[in-house]
PDB file of N, CA and C in Angstrom:
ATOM      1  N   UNK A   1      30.961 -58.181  69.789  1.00  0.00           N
ATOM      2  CA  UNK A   1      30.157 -58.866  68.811  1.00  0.00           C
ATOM      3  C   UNK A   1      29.937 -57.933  67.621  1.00  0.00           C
ATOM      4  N   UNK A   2      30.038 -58.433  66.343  1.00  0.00           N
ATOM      5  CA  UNK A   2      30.172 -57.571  65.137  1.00  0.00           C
ATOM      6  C   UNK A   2      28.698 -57.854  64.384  1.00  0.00           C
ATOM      7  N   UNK A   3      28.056 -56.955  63.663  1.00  0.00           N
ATOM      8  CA  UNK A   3      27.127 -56.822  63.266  1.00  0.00           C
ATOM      9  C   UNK A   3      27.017 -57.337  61.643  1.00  0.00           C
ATOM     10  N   UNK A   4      26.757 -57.910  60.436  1.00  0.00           N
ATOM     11  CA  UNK A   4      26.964 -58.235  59.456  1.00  0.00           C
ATOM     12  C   UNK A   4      25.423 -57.630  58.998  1.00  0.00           C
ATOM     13  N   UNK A   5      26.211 -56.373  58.185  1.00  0.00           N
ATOM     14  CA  UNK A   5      25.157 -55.939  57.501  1.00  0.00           C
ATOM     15  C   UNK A   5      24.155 -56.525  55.831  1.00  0.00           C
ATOM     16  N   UNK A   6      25.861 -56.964  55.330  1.00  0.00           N
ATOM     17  CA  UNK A   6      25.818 -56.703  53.866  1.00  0.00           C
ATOM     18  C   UNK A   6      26.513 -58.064  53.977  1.00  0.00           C
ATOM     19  N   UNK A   7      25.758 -59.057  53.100  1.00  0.00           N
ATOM     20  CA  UNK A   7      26.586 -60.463  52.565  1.00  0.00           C
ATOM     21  C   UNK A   7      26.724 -60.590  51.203  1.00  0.00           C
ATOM     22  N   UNK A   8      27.567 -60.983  50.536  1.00  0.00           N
ATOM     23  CA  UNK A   8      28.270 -61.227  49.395  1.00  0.00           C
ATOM     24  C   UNK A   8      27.951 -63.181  48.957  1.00  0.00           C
ATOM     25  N   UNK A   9      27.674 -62.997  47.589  1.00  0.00           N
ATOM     26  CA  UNK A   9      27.560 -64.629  47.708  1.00  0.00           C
ATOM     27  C   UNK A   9      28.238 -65.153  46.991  1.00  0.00           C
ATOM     28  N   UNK A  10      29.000 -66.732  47.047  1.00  0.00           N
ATOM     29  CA  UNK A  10      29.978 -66.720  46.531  1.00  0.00           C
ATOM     30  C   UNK A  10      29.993 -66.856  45.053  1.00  0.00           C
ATOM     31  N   UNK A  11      28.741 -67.519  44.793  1.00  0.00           N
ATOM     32  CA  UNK A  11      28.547 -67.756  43.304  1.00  0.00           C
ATOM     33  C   UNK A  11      28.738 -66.352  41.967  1.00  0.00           C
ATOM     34  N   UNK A  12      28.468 -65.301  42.847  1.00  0.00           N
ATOM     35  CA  UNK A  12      28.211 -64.067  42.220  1.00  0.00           C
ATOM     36  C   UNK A  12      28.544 -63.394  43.292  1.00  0.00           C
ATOM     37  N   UNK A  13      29.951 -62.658  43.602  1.00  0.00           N
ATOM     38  CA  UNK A  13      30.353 -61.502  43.942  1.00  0.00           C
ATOM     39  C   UNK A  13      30.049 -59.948  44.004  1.00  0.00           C
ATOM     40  N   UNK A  14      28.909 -60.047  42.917  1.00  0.00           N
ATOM     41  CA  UNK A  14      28.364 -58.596  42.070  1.00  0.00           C
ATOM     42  C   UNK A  14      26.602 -58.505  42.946  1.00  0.00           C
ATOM     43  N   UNK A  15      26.485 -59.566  43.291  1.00  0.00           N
ATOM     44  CA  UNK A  15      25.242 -59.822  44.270  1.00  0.00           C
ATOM     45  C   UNK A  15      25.520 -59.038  45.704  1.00  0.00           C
ATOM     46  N   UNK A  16      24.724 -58.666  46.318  1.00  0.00           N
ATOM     47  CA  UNK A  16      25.077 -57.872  47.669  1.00  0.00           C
ATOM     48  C   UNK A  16      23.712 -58.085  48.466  1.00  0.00           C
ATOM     49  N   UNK A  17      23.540 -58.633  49.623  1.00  0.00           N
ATOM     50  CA  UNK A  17      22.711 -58.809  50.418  1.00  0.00           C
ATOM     51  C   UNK A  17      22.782 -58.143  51.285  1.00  0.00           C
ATOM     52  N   UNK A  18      21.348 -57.266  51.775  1.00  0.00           N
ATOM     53  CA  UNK A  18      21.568 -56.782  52.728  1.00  0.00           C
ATOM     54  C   UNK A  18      20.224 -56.483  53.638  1.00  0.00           C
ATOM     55  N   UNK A  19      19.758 -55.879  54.944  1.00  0.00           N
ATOM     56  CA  UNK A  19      18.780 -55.819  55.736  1.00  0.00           C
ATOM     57  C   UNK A  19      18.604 -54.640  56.052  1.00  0.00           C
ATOM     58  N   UNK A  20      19.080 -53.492  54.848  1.00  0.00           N
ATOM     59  CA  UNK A  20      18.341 -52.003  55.171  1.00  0.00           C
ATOM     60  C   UNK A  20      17.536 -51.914  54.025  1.00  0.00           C
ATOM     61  N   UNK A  21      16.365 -52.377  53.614  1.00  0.00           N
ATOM     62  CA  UNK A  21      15.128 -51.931  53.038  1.00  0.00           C
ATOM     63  C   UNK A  21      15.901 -51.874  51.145  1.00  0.00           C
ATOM     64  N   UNK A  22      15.628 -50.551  50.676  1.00  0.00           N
ATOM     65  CA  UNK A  22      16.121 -50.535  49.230  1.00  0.00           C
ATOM     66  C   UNK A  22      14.520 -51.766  48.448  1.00  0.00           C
ATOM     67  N   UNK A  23      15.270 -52.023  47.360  1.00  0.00           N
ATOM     68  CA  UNK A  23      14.556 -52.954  46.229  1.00  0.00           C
ATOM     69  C   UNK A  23      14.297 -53.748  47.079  1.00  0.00           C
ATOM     70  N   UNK A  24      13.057 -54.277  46.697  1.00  0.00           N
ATOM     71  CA  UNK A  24      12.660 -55.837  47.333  1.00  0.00           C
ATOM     72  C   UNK A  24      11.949 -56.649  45.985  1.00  0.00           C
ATOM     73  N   UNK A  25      12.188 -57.905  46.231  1.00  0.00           N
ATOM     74  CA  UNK A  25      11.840 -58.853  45.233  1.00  0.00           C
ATOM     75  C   UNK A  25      10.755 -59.764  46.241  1.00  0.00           C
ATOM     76  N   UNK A  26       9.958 -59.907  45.967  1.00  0.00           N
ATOM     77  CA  UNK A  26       9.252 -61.568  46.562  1.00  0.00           C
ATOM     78  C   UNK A  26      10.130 -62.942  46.233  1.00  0.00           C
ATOM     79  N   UNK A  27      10.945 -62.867  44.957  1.00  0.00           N
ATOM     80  CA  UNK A  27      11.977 -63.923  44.287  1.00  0.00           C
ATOM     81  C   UNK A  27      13.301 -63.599  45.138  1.00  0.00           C
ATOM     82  N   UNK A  28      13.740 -63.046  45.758  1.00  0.00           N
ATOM     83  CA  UNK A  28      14.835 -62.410  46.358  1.00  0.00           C
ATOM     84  C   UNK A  28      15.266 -64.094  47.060  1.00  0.00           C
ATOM     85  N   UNK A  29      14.866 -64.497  47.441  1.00  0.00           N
ATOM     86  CA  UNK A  29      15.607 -65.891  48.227  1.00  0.00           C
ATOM     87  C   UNK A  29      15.733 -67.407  47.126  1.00  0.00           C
ATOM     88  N   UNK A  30      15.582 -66.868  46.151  1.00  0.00           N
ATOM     89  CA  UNK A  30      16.319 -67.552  44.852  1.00  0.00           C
ATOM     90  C   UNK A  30      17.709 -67.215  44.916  1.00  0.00           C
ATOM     91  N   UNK A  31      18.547 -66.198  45.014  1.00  0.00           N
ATOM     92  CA  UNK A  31      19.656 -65.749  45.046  1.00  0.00           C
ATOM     93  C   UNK A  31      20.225 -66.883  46.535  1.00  0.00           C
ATOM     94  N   UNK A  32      19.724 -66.989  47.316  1.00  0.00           N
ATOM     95  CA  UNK A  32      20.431 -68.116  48.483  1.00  0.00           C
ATOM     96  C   UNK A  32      20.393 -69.173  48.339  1.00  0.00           C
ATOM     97  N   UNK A  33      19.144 -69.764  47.354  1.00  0.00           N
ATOM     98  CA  UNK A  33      19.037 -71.455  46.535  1.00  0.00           C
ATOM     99  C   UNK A  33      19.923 -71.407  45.529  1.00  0.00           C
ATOM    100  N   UNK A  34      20.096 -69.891  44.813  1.00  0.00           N
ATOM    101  CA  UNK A  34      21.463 -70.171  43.394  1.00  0.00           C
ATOM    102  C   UNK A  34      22.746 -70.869  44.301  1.00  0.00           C
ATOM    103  N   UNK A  35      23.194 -69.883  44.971  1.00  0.00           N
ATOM    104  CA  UNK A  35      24.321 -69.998  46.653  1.00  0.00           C
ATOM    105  C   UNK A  35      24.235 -71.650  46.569  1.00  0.00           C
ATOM    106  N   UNK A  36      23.186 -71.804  47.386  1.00  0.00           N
ATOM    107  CA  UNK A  36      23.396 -73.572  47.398  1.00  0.00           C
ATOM    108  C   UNK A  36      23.545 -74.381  46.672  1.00  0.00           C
ATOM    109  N   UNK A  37      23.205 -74.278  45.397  1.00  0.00           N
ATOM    110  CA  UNK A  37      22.961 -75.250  44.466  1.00  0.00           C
ATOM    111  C   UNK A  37      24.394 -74.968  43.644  1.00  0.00           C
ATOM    112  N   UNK A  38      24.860 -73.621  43.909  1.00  0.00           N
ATOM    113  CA  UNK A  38      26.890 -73.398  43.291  1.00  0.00           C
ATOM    114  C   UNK A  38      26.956 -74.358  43.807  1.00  0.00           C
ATOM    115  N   UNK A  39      27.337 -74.271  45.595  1.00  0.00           N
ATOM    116  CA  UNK A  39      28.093 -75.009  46.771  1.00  0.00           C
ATOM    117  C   UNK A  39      28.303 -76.596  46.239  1.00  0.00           C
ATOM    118  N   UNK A  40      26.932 -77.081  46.063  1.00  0.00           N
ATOM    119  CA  UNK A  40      26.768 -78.475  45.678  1.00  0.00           C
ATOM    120  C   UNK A  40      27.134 -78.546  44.735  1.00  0.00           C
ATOM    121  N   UNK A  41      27.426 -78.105  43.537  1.00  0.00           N
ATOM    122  CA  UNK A  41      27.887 -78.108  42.135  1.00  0.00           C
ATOM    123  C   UNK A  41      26.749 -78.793  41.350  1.00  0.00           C
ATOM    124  N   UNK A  42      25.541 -78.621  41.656  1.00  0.00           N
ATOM    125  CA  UNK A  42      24.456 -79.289  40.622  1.00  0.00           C
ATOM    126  C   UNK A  42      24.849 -78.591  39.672  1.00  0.00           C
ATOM    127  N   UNK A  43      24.938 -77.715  39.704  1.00  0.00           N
ATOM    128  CA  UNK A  43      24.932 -76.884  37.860  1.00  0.00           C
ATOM    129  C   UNK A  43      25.757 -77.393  37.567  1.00  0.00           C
ATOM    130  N   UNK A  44      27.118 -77.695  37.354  1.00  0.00           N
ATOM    131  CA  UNK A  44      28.222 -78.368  36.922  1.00  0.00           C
ATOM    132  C   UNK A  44      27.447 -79.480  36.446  1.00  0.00           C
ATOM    133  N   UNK A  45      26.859 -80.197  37.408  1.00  0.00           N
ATOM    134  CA  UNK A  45      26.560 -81.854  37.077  1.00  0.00           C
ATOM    135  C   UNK A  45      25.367 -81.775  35.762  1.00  0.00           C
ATOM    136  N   UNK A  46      24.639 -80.469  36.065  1.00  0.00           N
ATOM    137  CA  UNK A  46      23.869 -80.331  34.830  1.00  0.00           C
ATOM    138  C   UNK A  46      24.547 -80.348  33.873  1.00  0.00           C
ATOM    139  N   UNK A  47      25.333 -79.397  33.958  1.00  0.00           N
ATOM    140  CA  UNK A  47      25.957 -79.400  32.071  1.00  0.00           C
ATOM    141  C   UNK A  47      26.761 -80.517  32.069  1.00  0.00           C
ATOM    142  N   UNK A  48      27.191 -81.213  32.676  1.00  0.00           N
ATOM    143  CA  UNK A  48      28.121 -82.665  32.628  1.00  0.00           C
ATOM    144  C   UNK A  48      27.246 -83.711  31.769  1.00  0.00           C
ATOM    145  N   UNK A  49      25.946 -83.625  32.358  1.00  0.00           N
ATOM    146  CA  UNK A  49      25.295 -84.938  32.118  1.00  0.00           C
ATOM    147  C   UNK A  49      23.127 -85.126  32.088  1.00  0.00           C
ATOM    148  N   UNK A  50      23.209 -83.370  31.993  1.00  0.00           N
ATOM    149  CA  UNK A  50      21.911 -83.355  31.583  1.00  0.00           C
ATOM    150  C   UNK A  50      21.600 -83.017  30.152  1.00  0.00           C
ATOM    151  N   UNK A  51      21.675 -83.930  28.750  1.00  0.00           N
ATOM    152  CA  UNK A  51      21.084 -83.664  27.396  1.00  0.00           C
ATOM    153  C   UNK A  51      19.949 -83.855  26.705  1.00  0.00           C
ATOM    154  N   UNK A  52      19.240 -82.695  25.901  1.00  0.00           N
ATOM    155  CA  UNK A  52      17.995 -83.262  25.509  1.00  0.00           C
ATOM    156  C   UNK A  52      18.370 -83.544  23.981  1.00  0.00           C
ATOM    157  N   UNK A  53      17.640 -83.749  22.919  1.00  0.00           N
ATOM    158  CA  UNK A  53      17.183 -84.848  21.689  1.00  0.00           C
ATOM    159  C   UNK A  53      17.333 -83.193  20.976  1.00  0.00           C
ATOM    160  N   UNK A  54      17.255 -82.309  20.947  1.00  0.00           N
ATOM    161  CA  UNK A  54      16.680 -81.004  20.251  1.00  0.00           C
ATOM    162  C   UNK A  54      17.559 -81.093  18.956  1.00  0.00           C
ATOM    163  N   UNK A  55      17.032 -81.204  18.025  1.00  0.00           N
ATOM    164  CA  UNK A  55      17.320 -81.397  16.561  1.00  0.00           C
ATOM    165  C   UNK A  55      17.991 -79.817  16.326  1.00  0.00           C
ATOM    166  N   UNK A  56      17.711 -78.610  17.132  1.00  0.00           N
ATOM    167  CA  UNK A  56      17.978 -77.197  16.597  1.00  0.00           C
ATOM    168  C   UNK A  56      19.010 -76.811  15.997  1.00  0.00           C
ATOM    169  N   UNK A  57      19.482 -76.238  14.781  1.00  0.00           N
ATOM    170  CA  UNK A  57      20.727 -76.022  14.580  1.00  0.00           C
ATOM    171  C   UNK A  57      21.659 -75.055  15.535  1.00  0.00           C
ATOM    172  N   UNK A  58      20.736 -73.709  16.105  1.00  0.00           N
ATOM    173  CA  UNK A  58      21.514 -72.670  16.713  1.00  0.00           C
ATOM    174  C   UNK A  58      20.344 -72.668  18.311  1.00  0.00           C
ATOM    175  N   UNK A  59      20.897 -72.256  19.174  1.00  0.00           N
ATOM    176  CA  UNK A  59      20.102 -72.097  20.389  1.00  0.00           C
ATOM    177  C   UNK A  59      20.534 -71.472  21.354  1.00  0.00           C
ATOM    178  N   UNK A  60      19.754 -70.633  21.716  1.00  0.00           N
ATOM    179  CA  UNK A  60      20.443 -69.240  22.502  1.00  0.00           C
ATOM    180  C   UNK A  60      20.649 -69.866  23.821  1.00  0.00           C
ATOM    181  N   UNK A  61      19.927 -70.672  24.266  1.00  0.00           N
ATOM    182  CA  UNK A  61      20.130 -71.277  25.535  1.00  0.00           C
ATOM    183  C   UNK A  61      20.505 -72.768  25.877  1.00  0.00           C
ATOM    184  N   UNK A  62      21.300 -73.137  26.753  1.00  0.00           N
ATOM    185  CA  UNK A  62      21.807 -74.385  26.565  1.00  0.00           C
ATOM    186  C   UNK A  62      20.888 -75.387  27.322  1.00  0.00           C
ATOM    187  N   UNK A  63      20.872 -76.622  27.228  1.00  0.00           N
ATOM    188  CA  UNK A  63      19.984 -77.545  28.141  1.00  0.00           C
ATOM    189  C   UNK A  63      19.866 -76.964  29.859  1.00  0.00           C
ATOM    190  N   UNK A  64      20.927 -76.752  30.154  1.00  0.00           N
ATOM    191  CA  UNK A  64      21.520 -76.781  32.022  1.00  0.00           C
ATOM    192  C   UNK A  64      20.699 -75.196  32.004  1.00  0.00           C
ATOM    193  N   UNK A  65      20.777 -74.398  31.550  1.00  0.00           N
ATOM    194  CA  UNK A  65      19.912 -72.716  31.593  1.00  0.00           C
ATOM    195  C   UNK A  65      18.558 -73.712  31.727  1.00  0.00           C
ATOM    196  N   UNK A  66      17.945 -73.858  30.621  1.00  0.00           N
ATOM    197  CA  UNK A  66      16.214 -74.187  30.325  1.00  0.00           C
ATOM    198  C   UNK A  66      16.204 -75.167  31.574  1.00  0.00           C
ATOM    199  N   UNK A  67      16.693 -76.307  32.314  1.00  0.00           N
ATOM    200  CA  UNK A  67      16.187 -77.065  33.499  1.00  0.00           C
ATOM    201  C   UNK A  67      16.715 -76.235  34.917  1.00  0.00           C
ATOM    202  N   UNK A  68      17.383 -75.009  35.000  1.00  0.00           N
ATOM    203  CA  UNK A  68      17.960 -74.893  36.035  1.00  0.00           C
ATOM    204  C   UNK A  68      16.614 -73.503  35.598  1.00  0.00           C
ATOM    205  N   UNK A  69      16.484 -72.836  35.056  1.00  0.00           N
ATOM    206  CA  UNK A  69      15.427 -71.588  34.789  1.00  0.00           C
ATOM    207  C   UNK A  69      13.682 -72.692  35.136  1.00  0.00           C
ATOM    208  N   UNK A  70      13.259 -73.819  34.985  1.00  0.00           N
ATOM    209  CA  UNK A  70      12.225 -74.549  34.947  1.00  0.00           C
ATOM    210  C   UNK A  70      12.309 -74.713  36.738  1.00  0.00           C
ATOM    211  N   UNK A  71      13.537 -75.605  36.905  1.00  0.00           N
ATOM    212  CA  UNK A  71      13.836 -75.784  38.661  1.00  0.00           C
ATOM    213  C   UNK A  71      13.138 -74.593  39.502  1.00  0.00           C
ATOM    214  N   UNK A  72      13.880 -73.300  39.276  1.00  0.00           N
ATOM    215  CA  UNK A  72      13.673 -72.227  39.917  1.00  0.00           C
ATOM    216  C   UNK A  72      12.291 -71.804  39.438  1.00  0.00           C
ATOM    217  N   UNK A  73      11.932 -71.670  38.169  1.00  0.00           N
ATOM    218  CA  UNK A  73      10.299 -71.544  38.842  1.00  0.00           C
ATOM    219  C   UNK A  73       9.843 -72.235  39.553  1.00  0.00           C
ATOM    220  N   UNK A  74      10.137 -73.229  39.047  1.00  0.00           N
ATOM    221  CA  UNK A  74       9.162 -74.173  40.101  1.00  0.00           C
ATOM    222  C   UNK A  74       9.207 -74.136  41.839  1.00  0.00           C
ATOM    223  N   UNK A  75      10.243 -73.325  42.080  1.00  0.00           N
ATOM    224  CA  UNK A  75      11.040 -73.169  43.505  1.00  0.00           C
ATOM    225  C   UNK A  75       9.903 -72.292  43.720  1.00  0.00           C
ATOM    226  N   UNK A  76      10.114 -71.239  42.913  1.00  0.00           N
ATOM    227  CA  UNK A  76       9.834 -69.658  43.444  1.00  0.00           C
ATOM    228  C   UNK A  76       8.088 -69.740  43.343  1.00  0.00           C
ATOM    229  N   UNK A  77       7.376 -71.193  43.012  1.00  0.00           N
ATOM    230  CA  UNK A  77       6.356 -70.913  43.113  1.00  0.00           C
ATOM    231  C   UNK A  77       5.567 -70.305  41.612  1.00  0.00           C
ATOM    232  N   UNK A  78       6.248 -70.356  40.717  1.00  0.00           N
ATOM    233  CA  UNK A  78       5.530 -70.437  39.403  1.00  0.00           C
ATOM    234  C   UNK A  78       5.743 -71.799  38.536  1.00  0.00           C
ATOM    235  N   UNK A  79       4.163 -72.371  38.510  1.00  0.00           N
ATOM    236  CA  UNK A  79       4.175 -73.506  38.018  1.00  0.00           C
ATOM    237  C   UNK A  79       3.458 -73.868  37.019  1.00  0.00           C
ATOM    238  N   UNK A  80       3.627 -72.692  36.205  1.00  0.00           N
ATOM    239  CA  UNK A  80       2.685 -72.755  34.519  1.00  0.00           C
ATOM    240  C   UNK A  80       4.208 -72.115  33.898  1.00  0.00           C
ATOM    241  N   UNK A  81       4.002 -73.123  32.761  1.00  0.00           N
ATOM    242  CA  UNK A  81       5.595 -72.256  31.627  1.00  0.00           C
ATOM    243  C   UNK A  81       5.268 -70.906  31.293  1.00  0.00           C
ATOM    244  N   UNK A  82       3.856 -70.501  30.990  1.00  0.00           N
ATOM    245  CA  UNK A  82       3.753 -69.273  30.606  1.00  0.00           C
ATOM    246  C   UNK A  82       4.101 -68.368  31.603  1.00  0.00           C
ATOM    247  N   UNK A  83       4.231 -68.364  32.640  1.00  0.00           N
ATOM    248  CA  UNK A  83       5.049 -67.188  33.650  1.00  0.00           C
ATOM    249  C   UNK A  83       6.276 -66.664  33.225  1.00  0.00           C
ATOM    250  N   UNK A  84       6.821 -68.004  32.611  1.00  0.00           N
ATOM    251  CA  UNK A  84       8.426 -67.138  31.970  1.00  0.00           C
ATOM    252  C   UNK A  84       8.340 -65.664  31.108  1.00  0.00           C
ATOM    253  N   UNK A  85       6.984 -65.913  30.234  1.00  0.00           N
ATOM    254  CA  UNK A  85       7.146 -64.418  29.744  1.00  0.00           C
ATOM    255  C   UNK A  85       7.034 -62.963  30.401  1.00  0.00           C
ATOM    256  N   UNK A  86       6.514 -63.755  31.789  1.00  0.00           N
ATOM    257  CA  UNK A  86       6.372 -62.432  32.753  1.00  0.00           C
ATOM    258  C   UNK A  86       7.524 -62.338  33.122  1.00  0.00           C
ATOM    259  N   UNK A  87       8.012 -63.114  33.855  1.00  0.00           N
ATOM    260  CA  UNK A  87       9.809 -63.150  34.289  1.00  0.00           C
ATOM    261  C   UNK A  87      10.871 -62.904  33.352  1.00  0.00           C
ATOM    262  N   UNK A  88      10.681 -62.282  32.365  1.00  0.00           N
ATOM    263  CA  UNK A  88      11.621 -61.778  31.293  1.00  0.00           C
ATOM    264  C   UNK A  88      12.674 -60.955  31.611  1.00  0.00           C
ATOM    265  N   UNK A  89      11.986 -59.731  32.479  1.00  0.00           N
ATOM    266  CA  UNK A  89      12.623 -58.907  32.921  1.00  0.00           C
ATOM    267  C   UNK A  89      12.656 -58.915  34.500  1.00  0.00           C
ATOM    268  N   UNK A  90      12.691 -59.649  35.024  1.00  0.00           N
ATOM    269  CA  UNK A  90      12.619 -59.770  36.433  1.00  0.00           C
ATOM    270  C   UNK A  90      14.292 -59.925  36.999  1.00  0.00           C
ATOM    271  N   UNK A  91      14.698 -58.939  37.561  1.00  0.00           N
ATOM    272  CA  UNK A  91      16.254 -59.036  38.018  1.00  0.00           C
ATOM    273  C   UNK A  91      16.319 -60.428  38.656  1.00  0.00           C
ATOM    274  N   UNK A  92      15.864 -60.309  39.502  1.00  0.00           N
ATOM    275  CA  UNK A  92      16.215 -61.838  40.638  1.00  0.00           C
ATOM    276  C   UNK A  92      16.387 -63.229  39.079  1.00  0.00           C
ATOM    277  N   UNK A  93      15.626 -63.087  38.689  1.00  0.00           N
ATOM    278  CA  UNK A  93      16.000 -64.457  37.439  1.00  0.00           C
ATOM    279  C   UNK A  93      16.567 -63.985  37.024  1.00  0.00           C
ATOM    280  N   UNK A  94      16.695 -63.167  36.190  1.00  0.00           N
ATOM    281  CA  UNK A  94      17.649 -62.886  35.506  1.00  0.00           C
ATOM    282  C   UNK A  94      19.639 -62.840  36.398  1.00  0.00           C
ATOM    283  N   UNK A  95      19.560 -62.308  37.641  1.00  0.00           N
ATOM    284  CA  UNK A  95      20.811 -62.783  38.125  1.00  0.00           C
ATOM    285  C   UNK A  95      20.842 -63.710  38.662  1.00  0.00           C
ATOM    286  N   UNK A  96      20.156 -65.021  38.902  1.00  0.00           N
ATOM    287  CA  UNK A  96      20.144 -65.914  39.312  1.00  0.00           C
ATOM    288  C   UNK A  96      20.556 -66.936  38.909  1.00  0.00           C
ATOM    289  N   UNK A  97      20.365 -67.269  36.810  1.00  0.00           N
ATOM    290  CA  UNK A  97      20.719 -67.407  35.862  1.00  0.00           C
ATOM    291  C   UNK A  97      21.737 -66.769  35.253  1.00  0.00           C
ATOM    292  N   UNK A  98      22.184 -65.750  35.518  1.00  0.00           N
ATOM    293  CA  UNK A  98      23.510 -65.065  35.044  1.00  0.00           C
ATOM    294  C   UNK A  98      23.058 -64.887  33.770  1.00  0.00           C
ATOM    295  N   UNK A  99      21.602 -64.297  33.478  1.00  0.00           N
ATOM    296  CA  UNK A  99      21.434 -64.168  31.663  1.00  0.00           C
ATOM    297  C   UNK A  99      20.695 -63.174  31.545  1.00  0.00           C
ATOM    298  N   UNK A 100      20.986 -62.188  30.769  1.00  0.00           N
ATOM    299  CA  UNK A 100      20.430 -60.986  30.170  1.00  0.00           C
ATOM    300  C   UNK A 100      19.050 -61.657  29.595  1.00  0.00           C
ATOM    301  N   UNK A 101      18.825 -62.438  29.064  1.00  0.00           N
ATOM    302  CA  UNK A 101      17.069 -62.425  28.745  1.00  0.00           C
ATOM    303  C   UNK A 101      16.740 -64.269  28.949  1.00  0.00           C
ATOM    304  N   UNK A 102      15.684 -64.567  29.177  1.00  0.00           N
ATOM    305  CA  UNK A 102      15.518 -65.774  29.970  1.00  0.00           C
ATOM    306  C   UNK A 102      13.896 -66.372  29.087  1.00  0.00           C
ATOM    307  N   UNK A 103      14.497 -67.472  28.830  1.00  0.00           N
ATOM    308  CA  UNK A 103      14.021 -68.434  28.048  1.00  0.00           C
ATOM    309  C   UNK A 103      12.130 -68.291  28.013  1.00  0.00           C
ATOM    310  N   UNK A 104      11.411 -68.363  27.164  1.00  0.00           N
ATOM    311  CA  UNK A 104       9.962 -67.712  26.842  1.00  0.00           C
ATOM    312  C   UNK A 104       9.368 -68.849  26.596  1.00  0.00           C
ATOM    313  N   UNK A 105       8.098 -68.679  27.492  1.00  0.00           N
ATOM    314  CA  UNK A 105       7.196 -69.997  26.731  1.00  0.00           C
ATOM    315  C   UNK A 105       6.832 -70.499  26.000  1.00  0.00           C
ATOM    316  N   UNK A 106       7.519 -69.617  24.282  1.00  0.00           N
ATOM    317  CA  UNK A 106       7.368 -70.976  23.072  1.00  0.00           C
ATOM    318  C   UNK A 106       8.532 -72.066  23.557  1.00  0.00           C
ATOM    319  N   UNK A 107       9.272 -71.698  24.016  1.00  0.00           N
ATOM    320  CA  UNK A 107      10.359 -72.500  24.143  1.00  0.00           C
ATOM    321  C   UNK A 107      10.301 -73.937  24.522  1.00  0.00           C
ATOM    322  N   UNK A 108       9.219 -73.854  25.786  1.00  0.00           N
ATOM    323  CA  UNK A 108       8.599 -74.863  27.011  1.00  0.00           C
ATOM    324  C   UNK A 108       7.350 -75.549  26.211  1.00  0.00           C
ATOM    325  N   UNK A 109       6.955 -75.192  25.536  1.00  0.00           N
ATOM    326  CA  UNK A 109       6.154 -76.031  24.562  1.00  0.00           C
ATOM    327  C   UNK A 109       6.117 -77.049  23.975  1.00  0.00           C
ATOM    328  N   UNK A 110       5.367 -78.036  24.599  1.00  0.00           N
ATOM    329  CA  UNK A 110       5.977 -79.396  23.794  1.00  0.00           C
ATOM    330  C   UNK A 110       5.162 -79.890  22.669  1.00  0.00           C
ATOM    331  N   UNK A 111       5.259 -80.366  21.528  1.00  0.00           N
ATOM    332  CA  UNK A 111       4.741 -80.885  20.228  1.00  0.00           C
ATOM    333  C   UNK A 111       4.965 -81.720  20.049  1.00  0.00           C
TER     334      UNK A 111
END
């Protein structure tokens, strides 16, 4: 019987799971809901067929980022938009999203 230390996920190869201590996240099991939600191809189906009205000319982030970054808070248990500015720099979102900086609560603001 073989022991599996270290898992790899398929969505992100550069991800490494493992059960000897190191960094810990409380968000850390976002990385196994990203996993599932590849598998199923929701994200695909997002950018296929999820559009909003946004008049913006330029926008750093696309519709499928801002509802798939909203989803996962809401997963991970943050359920005020203003948390995003705390999660700015938070690895687990940030590789979870595959994005160097992650969408801020003017953004989530509605008028």
């Amino acid at each position: 019987m073989s022991i599996v230390n270290t898992l790899s996920l398929e969505s992100n190869r550069k991800i490494k799971i493992n059960f000897d201590g190191g960094d810990l996240s409380s968000d850390a099991g976002l990385l196994l809901i990203k996993e599932f939600v590849s598998k199923l191809g929701i994200d695909k189906l997002f950018s296929q067929s999820f559009k909003t009205n946004d008049s913006a000319l330029f926008r750093y982030h696309t519709d499928k980022e801002n509802l798939l970054q909203m989803i996962y808070m809401i997963i991970a248990g943050y359920f005020e938009d203003d948390t995003s500015d705390e999660l700015t720099n938070d690895p687990v979102f940030k590789a979870v999203l595959n994005k160097d900086t992650l969408i801020t609560t003017d953004y989530f603001k509605i008028s």
